[in-house]
N, C-alpha and C. Protein backbone atom coordinates (compact mmCIF):
# COMPACT_ATOMS: atom_id res chain seq x y z
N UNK A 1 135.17 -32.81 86.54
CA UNK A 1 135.56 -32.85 85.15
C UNK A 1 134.77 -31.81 84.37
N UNK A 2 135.42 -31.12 83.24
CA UNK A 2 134.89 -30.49 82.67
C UNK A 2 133.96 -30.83 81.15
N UNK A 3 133.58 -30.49 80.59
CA UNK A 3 133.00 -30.61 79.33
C UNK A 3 133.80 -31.63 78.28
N UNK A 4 134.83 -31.46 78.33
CA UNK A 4 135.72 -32.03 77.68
C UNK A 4 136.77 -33.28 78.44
N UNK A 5 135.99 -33.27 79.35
CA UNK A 5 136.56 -34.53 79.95
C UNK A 5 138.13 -34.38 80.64
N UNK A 6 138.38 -33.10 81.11
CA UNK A 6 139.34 -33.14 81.69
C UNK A 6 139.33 -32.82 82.92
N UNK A 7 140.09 -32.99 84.25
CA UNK A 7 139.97 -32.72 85.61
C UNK A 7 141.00 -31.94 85.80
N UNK A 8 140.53 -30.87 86.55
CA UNK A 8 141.26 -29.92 87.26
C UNK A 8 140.88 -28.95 88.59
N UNK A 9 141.66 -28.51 88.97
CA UNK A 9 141.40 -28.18 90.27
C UNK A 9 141.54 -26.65 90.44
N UNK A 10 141.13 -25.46 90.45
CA UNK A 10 141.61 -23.96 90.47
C UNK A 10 142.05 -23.94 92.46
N UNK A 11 143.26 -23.42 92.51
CA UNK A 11 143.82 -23.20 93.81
C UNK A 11 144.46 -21.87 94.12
N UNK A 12 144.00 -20.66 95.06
CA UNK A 12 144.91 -19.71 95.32
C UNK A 12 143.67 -18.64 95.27
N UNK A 13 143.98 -17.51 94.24
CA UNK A 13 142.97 -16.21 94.15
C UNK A 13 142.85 -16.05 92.75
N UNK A 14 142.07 -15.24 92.59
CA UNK A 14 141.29 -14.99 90.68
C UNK A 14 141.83 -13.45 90.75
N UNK A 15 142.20 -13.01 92.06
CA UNK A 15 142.16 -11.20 91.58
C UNK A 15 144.19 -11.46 91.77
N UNK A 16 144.01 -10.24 90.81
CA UNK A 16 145.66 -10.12 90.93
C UNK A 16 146.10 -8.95 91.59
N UNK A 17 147.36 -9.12 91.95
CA UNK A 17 147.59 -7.87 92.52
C UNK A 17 148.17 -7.04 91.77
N UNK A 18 148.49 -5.12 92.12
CA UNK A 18 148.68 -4.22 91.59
C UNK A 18 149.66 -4.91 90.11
N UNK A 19 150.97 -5.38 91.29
CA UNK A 19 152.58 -5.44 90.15
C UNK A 19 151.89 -6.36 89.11
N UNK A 20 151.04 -7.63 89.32
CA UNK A 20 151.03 -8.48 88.21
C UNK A 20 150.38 -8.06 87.13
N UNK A 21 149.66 -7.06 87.45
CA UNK A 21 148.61 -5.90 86.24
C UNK A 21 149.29 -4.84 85.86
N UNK A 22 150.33 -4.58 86.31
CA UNK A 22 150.99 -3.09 86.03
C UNK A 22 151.71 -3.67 84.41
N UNK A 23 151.53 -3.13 82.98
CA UNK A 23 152.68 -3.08 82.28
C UNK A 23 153.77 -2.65 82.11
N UNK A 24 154.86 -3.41 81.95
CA UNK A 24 155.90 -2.37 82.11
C UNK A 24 156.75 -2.25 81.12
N UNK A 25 157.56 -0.99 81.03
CA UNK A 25 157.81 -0.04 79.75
C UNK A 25 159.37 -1.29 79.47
N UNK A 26 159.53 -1.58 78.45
CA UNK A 26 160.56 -1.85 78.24
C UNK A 26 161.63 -0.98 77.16
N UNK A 27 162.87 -0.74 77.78
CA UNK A 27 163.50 0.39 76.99
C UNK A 27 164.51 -0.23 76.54
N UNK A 28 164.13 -0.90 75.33
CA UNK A 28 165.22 -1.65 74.44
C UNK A 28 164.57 -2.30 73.22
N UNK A 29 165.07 -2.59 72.27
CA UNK A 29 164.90 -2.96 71.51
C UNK A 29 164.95 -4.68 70.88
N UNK A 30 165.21 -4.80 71.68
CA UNK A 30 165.22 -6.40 71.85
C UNK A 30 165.28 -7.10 73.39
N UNK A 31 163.93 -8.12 73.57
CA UNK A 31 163.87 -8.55 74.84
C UNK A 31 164.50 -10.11 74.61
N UNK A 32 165.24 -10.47 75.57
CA UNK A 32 165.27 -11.75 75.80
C UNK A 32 164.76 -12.78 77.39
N UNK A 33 164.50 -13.90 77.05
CA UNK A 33 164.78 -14.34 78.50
C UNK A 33 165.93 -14.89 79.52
N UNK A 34 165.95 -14.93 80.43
CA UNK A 34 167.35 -15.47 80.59
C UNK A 34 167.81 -16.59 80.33
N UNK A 35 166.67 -17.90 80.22
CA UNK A 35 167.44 -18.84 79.44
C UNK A 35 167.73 -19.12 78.30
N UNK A 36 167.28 -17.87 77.44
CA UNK A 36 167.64 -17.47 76.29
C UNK A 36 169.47 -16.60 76.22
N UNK A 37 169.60 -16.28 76.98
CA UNK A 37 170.53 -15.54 77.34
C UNK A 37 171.66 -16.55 78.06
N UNK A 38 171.43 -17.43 78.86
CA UNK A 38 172.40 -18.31 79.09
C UNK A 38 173.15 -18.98 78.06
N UNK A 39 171.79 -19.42 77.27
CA UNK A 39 172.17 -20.42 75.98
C UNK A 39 172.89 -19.78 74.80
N UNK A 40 172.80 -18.64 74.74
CA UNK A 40 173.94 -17.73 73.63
C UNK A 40 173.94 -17.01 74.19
N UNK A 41 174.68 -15.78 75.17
CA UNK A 41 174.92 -14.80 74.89
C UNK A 41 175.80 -13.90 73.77
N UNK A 42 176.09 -14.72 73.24
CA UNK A 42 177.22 -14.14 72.01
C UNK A 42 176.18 -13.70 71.26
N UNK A 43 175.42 -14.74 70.59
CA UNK A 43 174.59 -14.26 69.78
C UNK A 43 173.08 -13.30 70.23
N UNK A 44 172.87 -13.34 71.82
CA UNK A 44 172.09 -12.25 72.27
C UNK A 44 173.03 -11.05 71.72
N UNK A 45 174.09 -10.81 72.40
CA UNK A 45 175.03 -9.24 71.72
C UNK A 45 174.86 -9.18 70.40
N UNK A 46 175.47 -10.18 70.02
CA UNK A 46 175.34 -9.67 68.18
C UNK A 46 174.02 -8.99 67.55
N UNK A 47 172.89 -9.69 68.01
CA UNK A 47 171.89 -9.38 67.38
C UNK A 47 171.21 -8.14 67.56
N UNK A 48 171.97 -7.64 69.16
CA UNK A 48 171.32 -6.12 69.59
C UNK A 48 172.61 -5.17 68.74
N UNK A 49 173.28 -5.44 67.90
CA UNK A 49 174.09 -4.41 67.09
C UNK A 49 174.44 -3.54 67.87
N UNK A 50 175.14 -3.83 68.90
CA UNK A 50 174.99 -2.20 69.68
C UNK A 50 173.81 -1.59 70.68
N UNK A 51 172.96 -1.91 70.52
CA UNK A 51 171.88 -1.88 71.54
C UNK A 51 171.56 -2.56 72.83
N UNK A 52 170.62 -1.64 73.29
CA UNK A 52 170.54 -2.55 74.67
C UNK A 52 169.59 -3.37 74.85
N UNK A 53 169.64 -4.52 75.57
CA UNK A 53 168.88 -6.11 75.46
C UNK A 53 168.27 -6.23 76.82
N UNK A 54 166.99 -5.90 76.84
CA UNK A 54 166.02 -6.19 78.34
C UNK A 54 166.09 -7.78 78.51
N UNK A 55 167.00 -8.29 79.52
CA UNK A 55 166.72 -9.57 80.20
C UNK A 55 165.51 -9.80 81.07
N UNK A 56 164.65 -10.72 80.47
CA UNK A 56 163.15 -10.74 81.12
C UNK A 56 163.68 -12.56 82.24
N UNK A 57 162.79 -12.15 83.11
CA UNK A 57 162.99 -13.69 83.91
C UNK A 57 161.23 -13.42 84.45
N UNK A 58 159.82 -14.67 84.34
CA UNK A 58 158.70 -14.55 83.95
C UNK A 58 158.41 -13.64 83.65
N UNK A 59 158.61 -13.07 82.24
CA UNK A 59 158.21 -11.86 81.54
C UNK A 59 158.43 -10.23 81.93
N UNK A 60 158.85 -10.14 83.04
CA UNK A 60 159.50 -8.79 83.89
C UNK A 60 160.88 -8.34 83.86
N UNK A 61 161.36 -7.69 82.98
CA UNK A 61 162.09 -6.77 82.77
C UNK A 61 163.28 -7.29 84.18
N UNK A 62 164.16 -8.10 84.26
CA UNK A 62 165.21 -7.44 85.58
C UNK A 62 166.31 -7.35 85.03
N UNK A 63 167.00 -6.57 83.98
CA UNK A 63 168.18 -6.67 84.13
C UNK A 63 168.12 -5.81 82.12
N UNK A 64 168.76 -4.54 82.07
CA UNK A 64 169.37 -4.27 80.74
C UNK A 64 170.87 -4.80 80.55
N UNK A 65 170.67 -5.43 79.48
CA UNK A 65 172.47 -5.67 78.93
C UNK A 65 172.82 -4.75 78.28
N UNK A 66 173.63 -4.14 78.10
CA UNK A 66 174.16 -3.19 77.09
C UNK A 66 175.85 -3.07 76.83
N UNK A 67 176.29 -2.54 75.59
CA UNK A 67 177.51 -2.83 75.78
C UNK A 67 178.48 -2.19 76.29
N UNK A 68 180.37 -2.18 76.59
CA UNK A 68 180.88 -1.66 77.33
C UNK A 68 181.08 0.04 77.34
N UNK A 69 181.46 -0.06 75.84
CA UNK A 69 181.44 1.46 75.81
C UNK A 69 179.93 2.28 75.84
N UNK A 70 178.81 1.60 75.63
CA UNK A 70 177.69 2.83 76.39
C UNK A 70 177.64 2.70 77.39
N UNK A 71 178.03 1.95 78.72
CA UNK A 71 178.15 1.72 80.31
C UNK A 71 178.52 2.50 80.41
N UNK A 72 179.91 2.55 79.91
CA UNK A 72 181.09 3.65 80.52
C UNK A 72 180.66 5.23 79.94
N UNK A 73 180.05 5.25 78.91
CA UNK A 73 179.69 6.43 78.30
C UNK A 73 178.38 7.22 79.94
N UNK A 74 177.49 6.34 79.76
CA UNK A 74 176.66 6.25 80.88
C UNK A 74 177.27 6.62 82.68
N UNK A 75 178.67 6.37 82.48
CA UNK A 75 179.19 6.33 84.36
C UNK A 75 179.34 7.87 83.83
N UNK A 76 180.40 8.09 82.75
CA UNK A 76 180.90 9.41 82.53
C UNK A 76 180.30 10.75 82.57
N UNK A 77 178.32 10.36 81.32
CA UNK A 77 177.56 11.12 82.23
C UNK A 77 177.15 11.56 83.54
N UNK A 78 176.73 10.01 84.41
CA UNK A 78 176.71 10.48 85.27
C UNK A 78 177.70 11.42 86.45
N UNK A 79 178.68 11.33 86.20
CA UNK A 79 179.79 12.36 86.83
C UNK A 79 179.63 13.27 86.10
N UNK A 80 179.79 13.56 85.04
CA UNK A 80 179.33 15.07 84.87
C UNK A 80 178.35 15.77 85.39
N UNK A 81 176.99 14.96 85.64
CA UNK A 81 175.70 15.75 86.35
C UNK A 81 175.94 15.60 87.54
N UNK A 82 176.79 15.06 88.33
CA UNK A 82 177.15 15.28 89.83
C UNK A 82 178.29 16.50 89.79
N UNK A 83 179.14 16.58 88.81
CA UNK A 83 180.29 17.34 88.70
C UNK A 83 179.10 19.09 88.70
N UNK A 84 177.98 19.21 87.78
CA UNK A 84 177.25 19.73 87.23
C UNK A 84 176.71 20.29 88.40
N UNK A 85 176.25 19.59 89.64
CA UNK A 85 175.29 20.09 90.32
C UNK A 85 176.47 20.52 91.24
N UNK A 86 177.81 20.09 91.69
CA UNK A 86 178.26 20.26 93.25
C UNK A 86 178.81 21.84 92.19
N UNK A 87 179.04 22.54 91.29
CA UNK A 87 178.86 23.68 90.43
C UNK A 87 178.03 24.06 90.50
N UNK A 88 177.14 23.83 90.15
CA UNK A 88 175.67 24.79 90.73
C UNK A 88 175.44 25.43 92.31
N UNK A 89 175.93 24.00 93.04
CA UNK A 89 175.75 24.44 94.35
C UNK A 89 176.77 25.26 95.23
N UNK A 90 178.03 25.23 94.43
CA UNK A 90 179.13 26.33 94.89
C UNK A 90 178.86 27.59 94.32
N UNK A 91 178.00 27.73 93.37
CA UNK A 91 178.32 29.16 92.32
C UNK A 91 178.16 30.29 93.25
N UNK A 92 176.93 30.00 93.94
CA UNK A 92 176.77 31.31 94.97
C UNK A 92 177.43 31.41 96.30
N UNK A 93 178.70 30.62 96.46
CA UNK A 93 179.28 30.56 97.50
C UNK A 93 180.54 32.26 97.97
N UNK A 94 180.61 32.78 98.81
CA UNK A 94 181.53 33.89 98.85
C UNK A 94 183.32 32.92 99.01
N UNK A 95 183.95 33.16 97.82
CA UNK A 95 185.20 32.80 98.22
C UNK A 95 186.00 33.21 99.70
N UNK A 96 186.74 32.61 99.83
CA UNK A 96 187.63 32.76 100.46
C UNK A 96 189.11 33.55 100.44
N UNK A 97 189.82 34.32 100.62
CA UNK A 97 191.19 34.65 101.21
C UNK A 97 192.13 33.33 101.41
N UNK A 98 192.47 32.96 100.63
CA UNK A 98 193.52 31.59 101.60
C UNK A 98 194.92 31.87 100.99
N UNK A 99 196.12 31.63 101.39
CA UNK A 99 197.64 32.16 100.98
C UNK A 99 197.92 30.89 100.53
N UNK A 100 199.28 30.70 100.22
CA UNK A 100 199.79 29.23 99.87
C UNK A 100 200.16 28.56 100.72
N UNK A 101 200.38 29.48 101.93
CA UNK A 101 201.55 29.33 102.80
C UNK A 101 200.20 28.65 103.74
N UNK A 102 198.95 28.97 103.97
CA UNK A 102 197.88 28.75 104.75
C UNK A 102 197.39 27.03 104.43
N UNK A 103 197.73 26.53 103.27
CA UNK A 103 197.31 25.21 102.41
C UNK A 103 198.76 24.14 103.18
């Protein structure tokens, strides 16, 4: 018992490891948890106006919500920077000779 008259027992380790010490960046403007997020998501969306909502499950970041049209805005980029690079990587290529009749 302690000073205050309560009993307890410490079980496991005192040092933590790297991940449980690492902070991590959250890139949103509003965090929720997920059983915060079960219990409304309507009103999780509403309140991010448009923004994107870090779903935390014990305090760690797994999951951004965001809405449909920045997803899709987001896929579209990314095909352009794939579209972007397989262009880069043809530019110095020597064409070819090909007929119609050869296709």
């Amino acid at each position: 018992m302690n000073a205050d008259g309560c009993q307890f027992q410490f079980t496991g380790s005192a040092e933590k490891t790297p991940q449980e010490t690492k902070v991590q960046k959250i890139d949103a403007s509003i965090a929720v948890s997920v059983s915060e997020l079960k219990k409304s998501p309507s009103a999780v969306i509403d309140d991010a106006e448009g923004g994107a909502v870090a779903v935390l499950n014990h305090n760690r970041v797994m999951a951004y919500l965001v809405p449909a049209d920045t997803y899709e805005a987001m896929l579209d980029r990314l095909d352009d920077l794939d579209l972007l690079e397989t262009a880069r990587t043809r530019a110095n290529e020597q064409p070819a000779n090909v007929s119609i009749d050869e296709l």
